[in-house]
N, C-alpha and C. Protein backbone atom coordinates (compact mmCIF):
# COMPACT_ATOMS: atom_id res chain seq x y z
N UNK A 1 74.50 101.77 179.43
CA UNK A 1 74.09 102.12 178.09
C UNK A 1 74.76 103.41 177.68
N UNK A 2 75.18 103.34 176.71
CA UNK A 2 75.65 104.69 175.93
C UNK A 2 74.70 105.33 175.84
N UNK A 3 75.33 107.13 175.44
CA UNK A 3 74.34 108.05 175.34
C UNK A 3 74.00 107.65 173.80
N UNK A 4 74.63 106.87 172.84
CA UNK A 4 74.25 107.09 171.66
C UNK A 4 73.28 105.80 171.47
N UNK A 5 72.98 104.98 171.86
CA UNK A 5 71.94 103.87 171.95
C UNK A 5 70.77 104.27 171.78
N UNK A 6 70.25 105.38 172.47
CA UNK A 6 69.00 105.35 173.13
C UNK A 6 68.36 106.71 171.69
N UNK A 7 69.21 107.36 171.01
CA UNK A 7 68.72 108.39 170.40
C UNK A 7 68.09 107.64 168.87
N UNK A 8 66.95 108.19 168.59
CA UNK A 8 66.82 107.50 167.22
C UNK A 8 67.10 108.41 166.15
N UNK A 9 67.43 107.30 164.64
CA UNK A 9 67.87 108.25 163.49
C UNK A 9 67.09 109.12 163.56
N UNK A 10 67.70 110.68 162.78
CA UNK A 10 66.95 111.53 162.51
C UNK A 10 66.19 111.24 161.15
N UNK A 11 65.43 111.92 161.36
CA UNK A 11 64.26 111.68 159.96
C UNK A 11 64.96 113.11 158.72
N UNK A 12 65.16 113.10 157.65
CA UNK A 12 65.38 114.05 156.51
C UNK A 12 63.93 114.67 156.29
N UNK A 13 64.31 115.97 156.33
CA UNK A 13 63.17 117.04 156.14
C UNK A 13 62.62 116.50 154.46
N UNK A 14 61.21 116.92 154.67
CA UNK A 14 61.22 116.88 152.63
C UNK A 14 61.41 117.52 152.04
N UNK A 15 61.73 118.65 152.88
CA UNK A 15 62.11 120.05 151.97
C UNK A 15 63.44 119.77 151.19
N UNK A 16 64.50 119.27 152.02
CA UNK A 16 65.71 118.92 152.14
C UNK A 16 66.20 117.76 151.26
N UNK A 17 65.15 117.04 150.93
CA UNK A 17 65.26 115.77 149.99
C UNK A 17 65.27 116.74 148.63
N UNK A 18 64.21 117.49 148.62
CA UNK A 18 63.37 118.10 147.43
C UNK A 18 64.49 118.49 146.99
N UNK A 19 65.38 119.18 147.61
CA UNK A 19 66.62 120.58 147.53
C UNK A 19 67.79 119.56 147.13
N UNK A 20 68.29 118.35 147.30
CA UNK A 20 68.88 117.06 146.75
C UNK A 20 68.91 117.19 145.63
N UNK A 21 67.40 116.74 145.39
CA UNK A 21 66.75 116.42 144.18
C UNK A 21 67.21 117.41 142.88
N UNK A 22 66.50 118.89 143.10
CA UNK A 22 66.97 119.50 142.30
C UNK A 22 68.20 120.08 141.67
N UNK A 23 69.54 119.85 143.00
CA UNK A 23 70.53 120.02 142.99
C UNK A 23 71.25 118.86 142.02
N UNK A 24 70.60 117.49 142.09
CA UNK A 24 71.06 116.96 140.85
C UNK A 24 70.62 116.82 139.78
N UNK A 25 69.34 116.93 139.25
CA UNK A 25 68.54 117.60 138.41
C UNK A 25 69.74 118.87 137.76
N UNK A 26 69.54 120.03 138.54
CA UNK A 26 71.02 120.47 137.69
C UNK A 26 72.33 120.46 137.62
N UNK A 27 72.57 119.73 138.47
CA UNK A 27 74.20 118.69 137.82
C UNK A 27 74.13 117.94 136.39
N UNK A 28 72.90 117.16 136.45
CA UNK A 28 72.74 116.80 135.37
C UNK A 28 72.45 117.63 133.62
N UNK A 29 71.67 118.46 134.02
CA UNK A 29 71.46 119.15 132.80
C UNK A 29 72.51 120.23 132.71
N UNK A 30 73.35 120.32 133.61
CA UNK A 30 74.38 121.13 133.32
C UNK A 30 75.72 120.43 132.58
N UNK A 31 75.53 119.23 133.16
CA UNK A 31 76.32 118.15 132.01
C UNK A 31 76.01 117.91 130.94
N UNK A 32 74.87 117.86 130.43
CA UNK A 32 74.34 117.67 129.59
C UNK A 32 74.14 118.62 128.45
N UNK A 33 74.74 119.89 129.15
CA UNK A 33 74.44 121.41 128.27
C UNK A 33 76.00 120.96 127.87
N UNK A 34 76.87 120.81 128.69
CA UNK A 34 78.71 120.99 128.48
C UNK A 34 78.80 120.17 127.38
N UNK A 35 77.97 118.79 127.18
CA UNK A 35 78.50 117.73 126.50
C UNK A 35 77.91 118.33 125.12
N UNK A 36 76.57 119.27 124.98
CA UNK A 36 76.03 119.35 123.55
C UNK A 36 76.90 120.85 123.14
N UNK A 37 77.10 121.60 124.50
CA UNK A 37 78.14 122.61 123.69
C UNK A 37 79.53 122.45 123.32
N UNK A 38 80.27 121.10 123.43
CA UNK A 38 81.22 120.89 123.20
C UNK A 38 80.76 120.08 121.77
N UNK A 39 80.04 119.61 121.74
CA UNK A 39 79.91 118.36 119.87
C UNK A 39 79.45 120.10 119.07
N UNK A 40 78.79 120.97 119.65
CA UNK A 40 78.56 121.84 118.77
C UNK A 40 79.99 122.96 118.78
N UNK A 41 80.62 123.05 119.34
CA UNK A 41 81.92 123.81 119.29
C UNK A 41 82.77 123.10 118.25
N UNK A 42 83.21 121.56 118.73
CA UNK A 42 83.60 120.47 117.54
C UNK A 42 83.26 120.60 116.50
N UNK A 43 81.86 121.20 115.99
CA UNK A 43 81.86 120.64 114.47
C UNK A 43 81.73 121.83 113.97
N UNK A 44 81.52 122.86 114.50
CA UNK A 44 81.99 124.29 114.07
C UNK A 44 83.52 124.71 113.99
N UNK A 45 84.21 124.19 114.40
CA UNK A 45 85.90 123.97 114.28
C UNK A 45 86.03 123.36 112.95
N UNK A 46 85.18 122.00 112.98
CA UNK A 46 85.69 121.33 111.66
C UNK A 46 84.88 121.95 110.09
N UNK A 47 84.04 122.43 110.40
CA UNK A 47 83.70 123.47 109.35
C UNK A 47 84.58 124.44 109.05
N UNK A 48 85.46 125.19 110.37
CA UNK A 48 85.69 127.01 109.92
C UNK A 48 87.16 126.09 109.28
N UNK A 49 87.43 124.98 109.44
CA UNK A 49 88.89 124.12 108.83
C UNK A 49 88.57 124.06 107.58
N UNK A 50 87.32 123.54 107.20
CA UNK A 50 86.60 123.21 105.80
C UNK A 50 87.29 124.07 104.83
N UNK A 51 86.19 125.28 105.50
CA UNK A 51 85.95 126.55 104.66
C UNK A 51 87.71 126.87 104.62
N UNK A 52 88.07 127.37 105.26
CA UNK A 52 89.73 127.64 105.06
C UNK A 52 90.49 126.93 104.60
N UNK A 53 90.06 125.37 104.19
CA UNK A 53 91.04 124.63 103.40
C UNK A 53 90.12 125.00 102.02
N UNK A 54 89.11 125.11 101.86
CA UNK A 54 88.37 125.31 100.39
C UNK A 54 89.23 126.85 100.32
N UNK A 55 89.44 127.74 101.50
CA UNK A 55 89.69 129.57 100.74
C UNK A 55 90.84 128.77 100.38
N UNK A 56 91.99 128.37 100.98
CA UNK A 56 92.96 128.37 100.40
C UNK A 56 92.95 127.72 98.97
N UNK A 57 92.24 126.79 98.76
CA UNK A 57 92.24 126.09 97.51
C UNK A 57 91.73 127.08 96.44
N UNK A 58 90.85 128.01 96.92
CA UNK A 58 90.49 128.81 95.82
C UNK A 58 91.16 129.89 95.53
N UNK A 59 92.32 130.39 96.85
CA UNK A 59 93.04 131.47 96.58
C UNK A 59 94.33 130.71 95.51
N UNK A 60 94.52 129.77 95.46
CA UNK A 60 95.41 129.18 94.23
C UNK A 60 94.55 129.39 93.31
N UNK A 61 94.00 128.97 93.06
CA UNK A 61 92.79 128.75 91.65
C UNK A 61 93.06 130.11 91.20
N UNK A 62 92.76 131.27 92.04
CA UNK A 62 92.63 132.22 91.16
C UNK A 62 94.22 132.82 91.07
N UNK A 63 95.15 132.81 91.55
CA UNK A 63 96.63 132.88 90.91
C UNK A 63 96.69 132.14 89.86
N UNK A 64 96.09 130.59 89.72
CA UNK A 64 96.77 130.48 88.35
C UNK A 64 95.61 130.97 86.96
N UNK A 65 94.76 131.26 87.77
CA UNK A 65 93.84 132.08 86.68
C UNK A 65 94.75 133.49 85.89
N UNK A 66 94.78 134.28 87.37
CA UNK A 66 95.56 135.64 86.97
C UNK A 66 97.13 135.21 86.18
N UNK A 67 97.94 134.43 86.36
CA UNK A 67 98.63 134.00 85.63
C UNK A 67 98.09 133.63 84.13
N UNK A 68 97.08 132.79 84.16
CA UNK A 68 96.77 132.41 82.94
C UNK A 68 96.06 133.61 81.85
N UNK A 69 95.62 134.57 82.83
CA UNK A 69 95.43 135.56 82.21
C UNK A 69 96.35 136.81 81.64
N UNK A 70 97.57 136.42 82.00
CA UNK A 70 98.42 137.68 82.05
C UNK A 70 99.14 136.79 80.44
N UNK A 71 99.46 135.54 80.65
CA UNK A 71 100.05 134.87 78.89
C UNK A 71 99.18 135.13 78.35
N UNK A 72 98.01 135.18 78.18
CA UNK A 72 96.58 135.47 77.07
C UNK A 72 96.60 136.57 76.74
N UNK A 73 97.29 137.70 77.18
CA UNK A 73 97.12 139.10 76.81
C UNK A 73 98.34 139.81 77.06
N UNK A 74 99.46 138.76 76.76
CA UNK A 74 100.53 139.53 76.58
C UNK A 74 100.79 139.99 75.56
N UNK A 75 101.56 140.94 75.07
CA UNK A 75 101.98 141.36 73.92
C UNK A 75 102.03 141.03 72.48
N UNK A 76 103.66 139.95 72.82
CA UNK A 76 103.79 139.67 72.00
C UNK A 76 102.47 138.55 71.11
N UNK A 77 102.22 137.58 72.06
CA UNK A 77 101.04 137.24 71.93
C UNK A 77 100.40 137.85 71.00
N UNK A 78 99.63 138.88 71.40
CA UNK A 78 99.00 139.94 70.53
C UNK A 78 98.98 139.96 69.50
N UNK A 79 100.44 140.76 69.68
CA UNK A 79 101.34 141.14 68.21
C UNK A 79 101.48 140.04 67.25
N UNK A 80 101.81 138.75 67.65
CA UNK A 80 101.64 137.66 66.75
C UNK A 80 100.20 137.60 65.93
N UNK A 81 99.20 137.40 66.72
CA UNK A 81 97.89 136.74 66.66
C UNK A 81 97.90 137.70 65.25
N UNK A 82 97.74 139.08 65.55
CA UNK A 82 97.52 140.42 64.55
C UNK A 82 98.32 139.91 63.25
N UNK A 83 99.60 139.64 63.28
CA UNK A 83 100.44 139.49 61.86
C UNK A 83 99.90 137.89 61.61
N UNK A 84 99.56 137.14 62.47
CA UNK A 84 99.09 135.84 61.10
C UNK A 84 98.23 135.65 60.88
N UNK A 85 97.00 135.87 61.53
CA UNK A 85 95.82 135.80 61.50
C UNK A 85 94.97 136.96 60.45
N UNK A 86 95.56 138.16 61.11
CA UNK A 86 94.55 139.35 60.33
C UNK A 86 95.58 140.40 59.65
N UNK A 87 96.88 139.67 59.31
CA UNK A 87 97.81 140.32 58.38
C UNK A 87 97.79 141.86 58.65
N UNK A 88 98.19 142.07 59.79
CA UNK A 88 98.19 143.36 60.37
C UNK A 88 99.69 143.78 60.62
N UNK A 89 100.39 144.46 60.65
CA UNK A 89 101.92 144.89 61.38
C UNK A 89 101.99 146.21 62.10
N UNK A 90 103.02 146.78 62.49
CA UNK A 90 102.94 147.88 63.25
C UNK A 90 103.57 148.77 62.08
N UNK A 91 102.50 150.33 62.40
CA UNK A 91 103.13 150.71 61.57
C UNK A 91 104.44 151.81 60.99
N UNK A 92 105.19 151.89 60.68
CA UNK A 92 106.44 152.35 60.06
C UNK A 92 106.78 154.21 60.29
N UNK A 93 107.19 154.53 60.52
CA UNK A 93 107.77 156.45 60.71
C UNK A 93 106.95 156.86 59.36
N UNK A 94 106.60 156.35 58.49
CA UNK A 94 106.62 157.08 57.05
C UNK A 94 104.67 157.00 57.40
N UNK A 95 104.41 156.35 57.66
CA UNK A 95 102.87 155.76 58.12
C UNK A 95 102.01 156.65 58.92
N UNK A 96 103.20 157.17 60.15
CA UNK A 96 102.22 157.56 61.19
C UNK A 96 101.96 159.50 60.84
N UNK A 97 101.10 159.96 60.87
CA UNK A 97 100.36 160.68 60.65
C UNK A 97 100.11 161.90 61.85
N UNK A 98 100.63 162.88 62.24
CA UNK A 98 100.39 164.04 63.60
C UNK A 98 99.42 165.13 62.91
N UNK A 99 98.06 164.64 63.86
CA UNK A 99 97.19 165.46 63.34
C UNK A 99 97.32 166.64 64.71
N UNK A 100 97.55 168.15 64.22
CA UNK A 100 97.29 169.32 65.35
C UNK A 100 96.33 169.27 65.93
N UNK A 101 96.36 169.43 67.35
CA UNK A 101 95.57 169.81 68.06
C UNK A 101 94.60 170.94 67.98
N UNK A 102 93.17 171.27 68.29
CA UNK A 102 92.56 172.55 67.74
C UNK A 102 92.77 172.72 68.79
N UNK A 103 92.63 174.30 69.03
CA UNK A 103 93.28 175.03 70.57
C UNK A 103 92.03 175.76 70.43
């Protein structure tokens, strides 16, 4: 007879099962943390994309605002609106008037 015949299985402590147990217990919820902090990393990516495709869309918007604002209050513009509208002109060397300064 062999020496290994005669020995019987060893029995697993319960401590040792227990210590198993919890060891996959947190395998598991440690997977389970990776998988919800990765869908929440994901959709915070596709938001900060959002928002930065909306800034950029709005940083145009307001160039062609400031553009649109700079023809509205140009000059000549102006100067037109004044002579047809409210029969106004600029006025002439003979016109303008130097009042002294009081000292």
């Amino acid at each position: 007879m062999s020496q290994y015949q005669n020995k019987a299985p060893k029995r697993i402590a319960p401590w040792a099962l227990l210590l198993v147990a919890c060891l996959w217990i947190s395998v598991i919820a440690s997977a389970l943390t990776v998988v919800a902090t990765t869908h929440q990393v994901r959709r915070d990516v596709n938001q900060l994309e959002t928002l930065r495709r909306e800034a950029s869309h709005l940083q145009v918007e307001w160039g062609q605002y400031l553009l649109e604002e700079s023809t509205w209050a140009a000059y000549s513009r102006i100067e037109g609106i004044a002579n047809k509208e409210l029969n106004m002109m600029a006025p002439t060397t003979e016109h303008v008037v130097m009042v002294p300064a009081d000292d």
